[in-house]
Protein backbone atom coordinates (compact mmCIF):
# COMPACT_ATOMS: atom_id res chain seq x y z
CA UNK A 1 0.00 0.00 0.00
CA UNK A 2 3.22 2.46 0.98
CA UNK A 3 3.80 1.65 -2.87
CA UNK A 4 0.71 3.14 -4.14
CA UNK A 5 0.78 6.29 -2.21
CA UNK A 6 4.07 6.87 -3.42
CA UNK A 7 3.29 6.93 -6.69
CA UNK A 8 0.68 8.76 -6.48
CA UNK A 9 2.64 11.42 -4.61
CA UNK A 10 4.95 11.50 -7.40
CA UNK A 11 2.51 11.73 -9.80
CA UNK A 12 0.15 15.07 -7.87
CA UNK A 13 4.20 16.70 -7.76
CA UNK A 14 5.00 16.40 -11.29
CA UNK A 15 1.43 17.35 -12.28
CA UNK A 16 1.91 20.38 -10.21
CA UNK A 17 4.48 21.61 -12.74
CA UNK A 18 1.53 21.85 -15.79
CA UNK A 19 0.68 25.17 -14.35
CA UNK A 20 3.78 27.24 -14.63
CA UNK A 21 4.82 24.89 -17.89
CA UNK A 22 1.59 26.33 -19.51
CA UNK A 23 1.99 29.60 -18.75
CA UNK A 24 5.75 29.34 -19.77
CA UNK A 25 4.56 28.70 -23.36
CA UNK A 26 2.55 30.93 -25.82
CA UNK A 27 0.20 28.56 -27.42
CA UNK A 28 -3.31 28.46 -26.56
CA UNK A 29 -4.09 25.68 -23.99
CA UNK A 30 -5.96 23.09 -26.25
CA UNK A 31 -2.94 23.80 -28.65
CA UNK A 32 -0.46 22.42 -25.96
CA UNK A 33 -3.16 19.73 -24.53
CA UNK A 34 -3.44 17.67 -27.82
CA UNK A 35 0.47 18.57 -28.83
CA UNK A 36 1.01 17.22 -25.53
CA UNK A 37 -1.23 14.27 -25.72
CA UNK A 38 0.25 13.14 -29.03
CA UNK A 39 3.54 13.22 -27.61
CA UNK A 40 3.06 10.77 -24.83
CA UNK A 41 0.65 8.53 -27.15
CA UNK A 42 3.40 8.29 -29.37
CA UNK A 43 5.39 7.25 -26.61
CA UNK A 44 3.09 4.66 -24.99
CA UNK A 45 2.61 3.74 -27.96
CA UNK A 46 5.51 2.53 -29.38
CA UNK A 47 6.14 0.79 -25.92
CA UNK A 48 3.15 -0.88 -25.49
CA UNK A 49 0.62 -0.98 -28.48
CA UNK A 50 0.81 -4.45 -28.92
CA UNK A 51 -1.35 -7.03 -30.47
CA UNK A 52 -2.49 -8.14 -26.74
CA UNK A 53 -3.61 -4.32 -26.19
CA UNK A 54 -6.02 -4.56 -29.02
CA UNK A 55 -7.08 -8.11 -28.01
CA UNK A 56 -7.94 -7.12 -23.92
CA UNK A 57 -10.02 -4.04 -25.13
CA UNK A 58 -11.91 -6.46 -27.57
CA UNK A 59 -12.28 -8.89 -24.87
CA UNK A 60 -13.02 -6.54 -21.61
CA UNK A 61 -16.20 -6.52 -20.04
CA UNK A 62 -15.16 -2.47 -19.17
CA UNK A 63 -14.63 -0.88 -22.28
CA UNK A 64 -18.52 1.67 -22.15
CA UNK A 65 -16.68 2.80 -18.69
CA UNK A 66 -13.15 3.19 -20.79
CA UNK A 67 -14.66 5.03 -23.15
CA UNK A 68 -17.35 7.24 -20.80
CA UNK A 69 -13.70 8.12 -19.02
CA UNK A 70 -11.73 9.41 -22.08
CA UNK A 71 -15.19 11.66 -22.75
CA UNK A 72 -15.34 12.99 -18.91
CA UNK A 73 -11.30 14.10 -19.10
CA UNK A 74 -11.50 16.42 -22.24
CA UNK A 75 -15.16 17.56 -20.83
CA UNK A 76 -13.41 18.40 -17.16
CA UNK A 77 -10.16 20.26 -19.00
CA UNK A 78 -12.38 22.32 -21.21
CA UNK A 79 -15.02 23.39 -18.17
CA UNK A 80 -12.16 23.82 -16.10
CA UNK A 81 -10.48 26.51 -18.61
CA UNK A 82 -14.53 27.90 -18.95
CA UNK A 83 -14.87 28.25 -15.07
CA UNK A 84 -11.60 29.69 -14.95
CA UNK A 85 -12.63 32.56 -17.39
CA UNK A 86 -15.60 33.46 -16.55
CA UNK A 87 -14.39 33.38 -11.98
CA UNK A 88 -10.91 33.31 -11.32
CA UNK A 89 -8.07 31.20 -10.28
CA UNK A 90 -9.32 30.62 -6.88
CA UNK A 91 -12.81 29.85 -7.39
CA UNK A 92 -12.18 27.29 -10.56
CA UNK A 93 -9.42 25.71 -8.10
CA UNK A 94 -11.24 25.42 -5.08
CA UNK A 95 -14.50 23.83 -7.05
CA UNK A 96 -12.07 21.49 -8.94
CA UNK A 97 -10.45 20.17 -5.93
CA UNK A 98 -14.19 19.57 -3.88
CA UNK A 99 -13.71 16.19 -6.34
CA UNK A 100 -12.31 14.57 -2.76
CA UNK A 101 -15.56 15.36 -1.27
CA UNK A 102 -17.46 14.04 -3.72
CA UNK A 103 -15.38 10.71 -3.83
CA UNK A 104 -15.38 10.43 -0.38
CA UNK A 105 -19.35 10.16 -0.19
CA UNK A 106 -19.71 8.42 -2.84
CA UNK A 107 -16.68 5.79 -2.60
CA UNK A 108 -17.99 3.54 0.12
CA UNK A 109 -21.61 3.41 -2.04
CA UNK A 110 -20.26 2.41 -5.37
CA UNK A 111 -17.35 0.78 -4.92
CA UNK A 112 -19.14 -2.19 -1.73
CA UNK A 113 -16.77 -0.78 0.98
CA UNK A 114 -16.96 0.70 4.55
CA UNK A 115 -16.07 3.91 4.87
CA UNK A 116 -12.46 4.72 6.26
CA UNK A 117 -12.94 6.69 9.34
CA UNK A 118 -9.61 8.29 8.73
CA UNK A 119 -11.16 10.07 5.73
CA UNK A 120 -13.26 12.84 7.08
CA UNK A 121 -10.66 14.47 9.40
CA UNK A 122 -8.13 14.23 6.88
CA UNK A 123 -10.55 16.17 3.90
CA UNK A 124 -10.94 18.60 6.47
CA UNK A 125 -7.51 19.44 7.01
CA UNK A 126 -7.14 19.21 3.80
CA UNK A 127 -9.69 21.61 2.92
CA UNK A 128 -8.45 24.11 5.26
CA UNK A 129 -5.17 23.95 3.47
CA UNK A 130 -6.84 24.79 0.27
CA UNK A 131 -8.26 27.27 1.48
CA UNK A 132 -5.43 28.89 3.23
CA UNK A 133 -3.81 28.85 -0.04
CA UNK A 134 -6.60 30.78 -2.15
CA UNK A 135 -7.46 32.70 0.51
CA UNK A 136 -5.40 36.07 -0.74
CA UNK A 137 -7.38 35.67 -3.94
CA UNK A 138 -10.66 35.04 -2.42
CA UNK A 139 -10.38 37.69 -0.66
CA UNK A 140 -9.61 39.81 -3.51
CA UNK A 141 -12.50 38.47 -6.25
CA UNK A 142 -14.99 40.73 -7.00
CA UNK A 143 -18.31 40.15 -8.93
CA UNK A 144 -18.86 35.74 -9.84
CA UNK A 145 -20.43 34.73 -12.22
CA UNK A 146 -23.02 31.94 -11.72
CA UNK A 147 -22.40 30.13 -15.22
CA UNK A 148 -18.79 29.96 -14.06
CA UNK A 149 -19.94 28.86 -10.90
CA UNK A 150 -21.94 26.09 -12.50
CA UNK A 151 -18.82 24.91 -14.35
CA UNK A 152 -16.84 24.76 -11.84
CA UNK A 153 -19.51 22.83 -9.97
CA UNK A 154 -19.64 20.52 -12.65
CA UNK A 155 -15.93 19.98 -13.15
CA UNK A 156 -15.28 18.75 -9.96
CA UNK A 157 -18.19 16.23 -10.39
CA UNK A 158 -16.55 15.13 -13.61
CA UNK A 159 -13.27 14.84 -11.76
CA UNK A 160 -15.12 12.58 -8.96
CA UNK A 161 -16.59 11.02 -11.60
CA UNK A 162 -13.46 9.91 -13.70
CA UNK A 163 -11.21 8.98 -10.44
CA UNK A 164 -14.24 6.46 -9.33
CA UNK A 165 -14.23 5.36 -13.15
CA UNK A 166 -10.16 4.75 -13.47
CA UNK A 167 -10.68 2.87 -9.65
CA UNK A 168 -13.18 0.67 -10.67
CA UNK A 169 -11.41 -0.51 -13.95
CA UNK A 170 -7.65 -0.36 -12.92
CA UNK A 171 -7.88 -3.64 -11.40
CA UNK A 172 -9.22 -5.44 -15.03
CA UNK A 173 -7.35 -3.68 -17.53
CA UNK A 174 -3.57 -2.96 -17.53
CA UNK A 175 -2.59 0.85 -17.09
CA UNK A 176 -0.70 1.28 -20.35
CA UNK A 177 -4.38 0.55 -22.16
CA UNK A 178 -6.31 2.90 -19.53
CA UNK A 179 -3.96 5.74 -20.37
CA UNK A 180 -3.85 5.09 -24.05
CA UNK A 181 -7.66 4.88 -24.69
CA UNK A 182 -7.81 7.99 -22.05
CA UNK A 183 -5.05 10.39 -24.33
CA UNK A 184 -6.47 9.10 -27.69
CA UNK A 185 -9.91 10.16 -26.02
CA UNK A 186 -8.67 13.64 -25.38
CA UNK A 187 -6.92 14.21 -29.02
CA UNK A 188 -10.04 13.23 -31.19
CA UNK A 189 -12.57 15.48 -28.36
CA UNK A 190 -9.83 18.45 -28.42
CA UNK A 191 -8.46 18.40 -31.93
CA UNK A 192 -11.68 20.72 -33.39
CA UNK A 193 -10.54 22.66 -31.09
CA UNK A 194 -7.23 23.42 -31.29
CA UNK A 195 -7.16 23.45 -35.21
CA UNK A 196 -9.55 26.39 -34.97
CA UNK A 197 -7.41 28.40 -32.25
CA UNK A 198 -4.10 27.04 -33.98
CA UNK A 199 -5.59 29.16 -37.44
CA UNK A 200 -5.67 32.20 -35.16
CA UNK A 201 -2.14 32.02 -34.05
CA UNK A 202 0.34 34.50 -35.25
CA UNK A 203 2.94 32.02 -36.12
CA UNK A 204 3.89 28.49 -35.12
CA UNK A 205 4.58 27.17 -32.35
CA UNK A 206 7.41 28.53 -30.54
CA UNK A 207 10.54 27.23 -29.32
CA UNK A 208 8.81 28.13 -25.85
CA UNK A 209 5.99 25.97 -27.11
CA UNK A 210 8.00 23.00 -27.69
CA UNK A 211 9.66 22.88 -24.49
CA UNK A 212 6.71 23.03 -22.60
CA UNK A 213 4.66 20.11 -24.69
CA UNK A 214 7.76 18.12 -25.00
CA UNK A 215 7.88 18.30 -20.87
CA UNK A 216 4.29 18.12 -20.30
CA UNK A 217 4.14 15.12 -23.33
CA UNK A 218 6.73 13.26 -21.80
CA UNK A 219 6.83 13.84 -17.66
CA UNK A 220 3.24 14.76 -16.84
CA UNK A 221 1.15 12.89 -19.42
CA UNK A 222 3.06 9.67 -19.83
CA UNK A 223 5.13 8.80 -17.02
CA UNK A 224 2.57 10.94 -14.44
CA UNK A 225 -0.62 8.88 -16.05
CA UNK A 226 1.21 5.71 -16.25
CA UNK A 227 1.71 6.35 -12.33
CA UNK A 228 -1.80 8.01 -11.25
CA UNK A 229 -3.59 4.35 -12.61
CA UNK A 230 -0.85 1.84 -10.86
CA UNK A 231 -1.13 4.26 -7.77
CA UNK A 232 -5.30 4.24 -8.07
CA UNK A 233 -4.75 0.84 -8.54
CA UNK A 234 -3.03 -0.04 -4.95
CA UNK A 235 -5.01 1.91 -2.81
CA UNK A 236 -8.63 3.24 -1.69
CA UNK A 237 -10.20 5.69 -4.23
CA UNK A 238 -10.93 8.18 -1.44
CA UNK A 239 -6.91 8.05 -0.24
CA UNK A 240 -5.68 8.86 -3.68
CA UNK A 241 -8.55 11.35 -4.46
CA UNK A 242 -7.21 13.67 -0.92
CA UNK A 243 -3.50 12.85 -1.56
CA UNK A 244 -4.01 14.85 -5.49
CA UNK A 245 -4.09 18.29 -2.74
CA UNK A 246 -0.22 18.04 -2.85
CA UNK A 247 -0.79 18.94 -6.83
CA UNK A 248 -1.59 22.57 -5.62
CA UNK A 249 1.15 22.02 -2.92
CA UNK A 250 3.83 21.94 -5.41
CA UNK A 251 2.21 24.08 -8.21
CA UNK A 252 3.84 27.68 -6.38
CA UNK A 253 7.72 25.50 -6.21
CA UNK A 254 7.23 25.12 -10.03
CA UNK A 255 6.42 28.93 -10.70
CA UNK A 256 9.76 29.90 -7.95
CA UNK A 257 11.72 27.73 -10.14
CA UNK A 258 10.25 28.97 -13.62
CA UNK A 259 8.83 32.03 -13.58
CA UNK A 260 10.49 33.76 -10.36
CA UNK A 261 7.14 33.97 -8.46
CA UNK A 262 7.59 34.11 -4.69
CA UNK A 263 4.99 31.68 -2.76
CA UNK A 264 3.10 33.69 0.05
CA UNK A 265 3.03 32.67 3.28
CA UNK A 266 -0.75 31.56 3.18
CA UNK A 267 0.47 29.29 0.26
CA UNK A 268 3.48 27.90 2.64
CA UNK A 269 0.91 26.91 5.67
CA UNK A 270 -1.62 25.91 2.99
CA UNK A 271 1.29 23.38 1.40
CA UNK A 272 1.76 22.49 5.84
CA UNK A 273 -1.41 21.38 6.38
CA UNK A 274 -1.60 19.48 3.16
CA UNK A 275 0.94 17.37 4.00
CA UNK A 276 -0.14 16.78 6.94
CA UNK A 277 -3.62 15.59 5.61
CA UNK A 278 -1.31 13.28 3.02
CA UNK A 279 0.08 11.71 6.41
CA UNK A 280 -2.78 11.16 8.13
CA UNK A 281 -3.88 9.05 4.82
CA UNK A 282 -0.68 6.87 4.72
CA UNK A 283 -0.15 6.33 8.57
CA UNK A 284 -3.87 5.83 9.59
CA UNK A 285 -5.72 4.87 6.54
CA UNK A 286 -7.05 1.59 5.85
CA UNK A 287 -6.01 -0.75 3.13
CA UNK A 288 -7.81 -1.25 0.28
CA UNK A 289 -10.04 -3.99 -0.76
CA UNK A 290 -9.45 -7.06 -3.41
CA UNK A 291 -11.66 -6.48 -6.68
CA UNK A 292 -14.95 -5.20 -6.14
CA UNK A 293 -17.63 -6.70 -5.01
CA UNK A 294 -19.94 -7.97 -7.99
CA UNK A 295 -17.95 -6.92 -10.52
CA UNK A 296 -16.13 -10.00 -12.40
CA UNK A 297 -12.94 -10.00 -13.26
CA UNK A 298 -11.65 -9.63 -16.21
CA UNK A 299 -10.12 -12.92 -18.42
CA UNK A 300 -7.39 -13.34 -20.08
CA UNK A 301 -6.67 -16.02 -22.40
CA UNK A 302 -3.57 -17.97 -21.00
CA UNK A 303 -1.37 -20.83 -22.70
CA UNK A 304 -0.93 -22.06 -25.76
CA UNK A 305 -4.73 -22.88 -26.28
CA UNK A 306 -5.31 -19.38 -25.73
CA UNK A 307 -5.82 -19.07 -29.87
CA UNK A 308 -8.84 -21.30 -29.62
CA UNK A 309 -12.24 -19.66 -30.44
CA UNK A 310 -10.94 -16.14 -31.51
CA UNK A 311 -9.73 -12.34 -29.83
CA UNK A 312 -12.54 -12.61 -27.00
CA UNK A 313 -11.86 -16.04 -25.16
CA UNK A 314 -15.03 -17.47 -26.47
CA UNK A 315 -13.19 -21.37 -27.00
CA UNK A 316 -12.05 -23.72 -24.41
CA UNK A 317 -8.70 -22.37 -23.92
CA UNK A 318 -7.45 -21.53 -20.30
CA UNK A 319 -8.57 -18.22 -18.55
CA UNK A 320 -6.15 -16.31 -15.77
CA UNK A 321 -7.99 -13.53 -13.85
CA UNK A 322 -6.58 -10.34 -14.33
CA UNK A 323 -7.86 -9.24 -10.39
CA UNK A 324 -4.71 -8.01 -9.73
CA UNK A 325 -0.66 -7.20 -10.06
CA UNK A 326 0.38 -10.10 -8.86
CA UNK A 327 -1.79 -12.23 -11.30
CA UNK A 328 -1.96 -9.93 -13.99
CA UNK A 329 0.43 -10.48 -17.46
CA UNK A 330 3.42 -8.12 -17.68
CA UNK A 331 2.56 -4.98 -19.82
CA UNK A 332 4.39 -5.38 -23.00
């Protein structure tokens, strides 16, 4: 379990950098999101689009929640950018990151398992840290608007949404197909997109641009994804969903480091009582359950019969669970 919640800490730090990397660049953000995408997709890709990729997604009983997640993540970016127009900063943050909440009522429900009393005291703490973070620009937002209010109500619904979706399939599909059905997702929902604001650019993109989708391609798309699902994967929906706080933890280091910004000293007891909240989760939470209840798991044709009645293990061929890492086959 230690395992899982450190890589999902690793994950939440290098996805803090996206931030400053974004605003480091010129392009427009859906320019840089499917850029960014395509980089780590042809990465993944030429590691681990294999024959047997095509073959589990053929043969999963999972793949309406695959593709229901790879709609919900280009849905959540583009409200996200939308609440962040039409509020500010704060607001669209502080909305976003109420996901945790969400997860943590809804968790126990959908997923068959008793709440963690460790949860609640930690989302509080947790919560206060947030807060303590945004507070200087709370404090200094003026008129809100209630369709950016609704958006930002809505993305962190969608972000509960897709972390209770990636826990509830980790377990039956490997992580290298997740994240590669997730970034294709994003490229086909985004591409209109970015084609239209890519016509309105001045020039190409600059060598500004490349630096930051080569980073974000590479370090927080697929190495960070590859990480959130094996993390999500190893522990309780609810623990990983409050440990993604340290994302805004480590988003002011990134902007000392690459645009000279100087974290305040809300920010710095913020970041405190974040970590402590991340603690609290890995000393006193408890371990997560086997596969879910009522959900079977997923089979995978095993030996050399495997061939025998076609892609979805319909013939008489051996079947190995895939209910978890120690049975499932190695990603190739």
């Amino acid at each position: 379990m230690l395992e899982g919640y450190a890589l999902l800490a690793v994950t939440y730090l290098v996805w803090g950098s996206i931030g400053a990397l974004v605003r480091y660049a010129d392009a427009p953000e859906s320019v840089l999101i499917v850029v960014r995408m395509a980089i780590a997709v042809a990465v993944l890709g030429a590691l681990f689009a294999r024959r047997a990729t095509f073959t589990e997604l053929r043969a999963c009983a999972v793949r309406g929640r695959l593709l229901l997640m790879g709609v919900i993540s280009p849905t959540c970016l583009l409200l996200f950018f939308v609440t962040l127009r039409l509020t500010d900063v704060a607001i669209g943050m502080f909305l976003l990151f109420m996901a945790p909440v969400y997860v943590a009522l809804l968790a126990p429900r959908i997923m068959g398992q008793r709440p963690d009393r460790i949860v609640a005291p930690a989302l509080v703490v947790a919560l206060a840290g947030m807060v303590a973070i945004l507070l200087p620009a709370f404090v200094g937002a003026g008129d809100v608007s209630l369709a950016g209010l609704a958006c930002g109500v809505a993305t962190g619904l969608l972000f509960a949404a897709y972390q209770l979706i990636v826990k509830s399939v980790s377990r039956q599909v490997r992580s290298s197909t997740i994240v590669l059905v997730e970034l294709t997702c994003v490229i086909v929902f985004l591409l209109p997109l970015a084609l239209w604001q890519a016509a309105g650019m001045d020039q190409g993109l600059t060598q500004r641009d490349w630096v930051s989708a080569v980073a974000m391609g590479l370090f927080a798309t697929a190495l960070a994804y590859m990480l959130y699902i094996e993390g999500v994967r190893r522990v309780r929906v609810e623990h990983a969903s409050i440990l993604g706080y340290l994302e805004p933890v480590s988003a002011p280091l990134y902007a000392l480091v690459l645009l000279g910004e100087t974290p305040a000293v809300t920010t710095l007891g913020g970041g405190a009582l974040i970590v402590a909240a991340g603690l609290l989760i890995v000393r006193y939470g408890a371990a997560d359950v086997a596969p879910e209840p009522g959900r079977p798991p997923l089979e995978v044709a095993a030996g050399p019969e495997a061939g025998t009645g076609g892609a979805a293990g319909t013939g008489t061929g051996a079947a190995a669970p895939l209910t978890g890492d120690a049975k499932a086959p190695p990603i190739r």
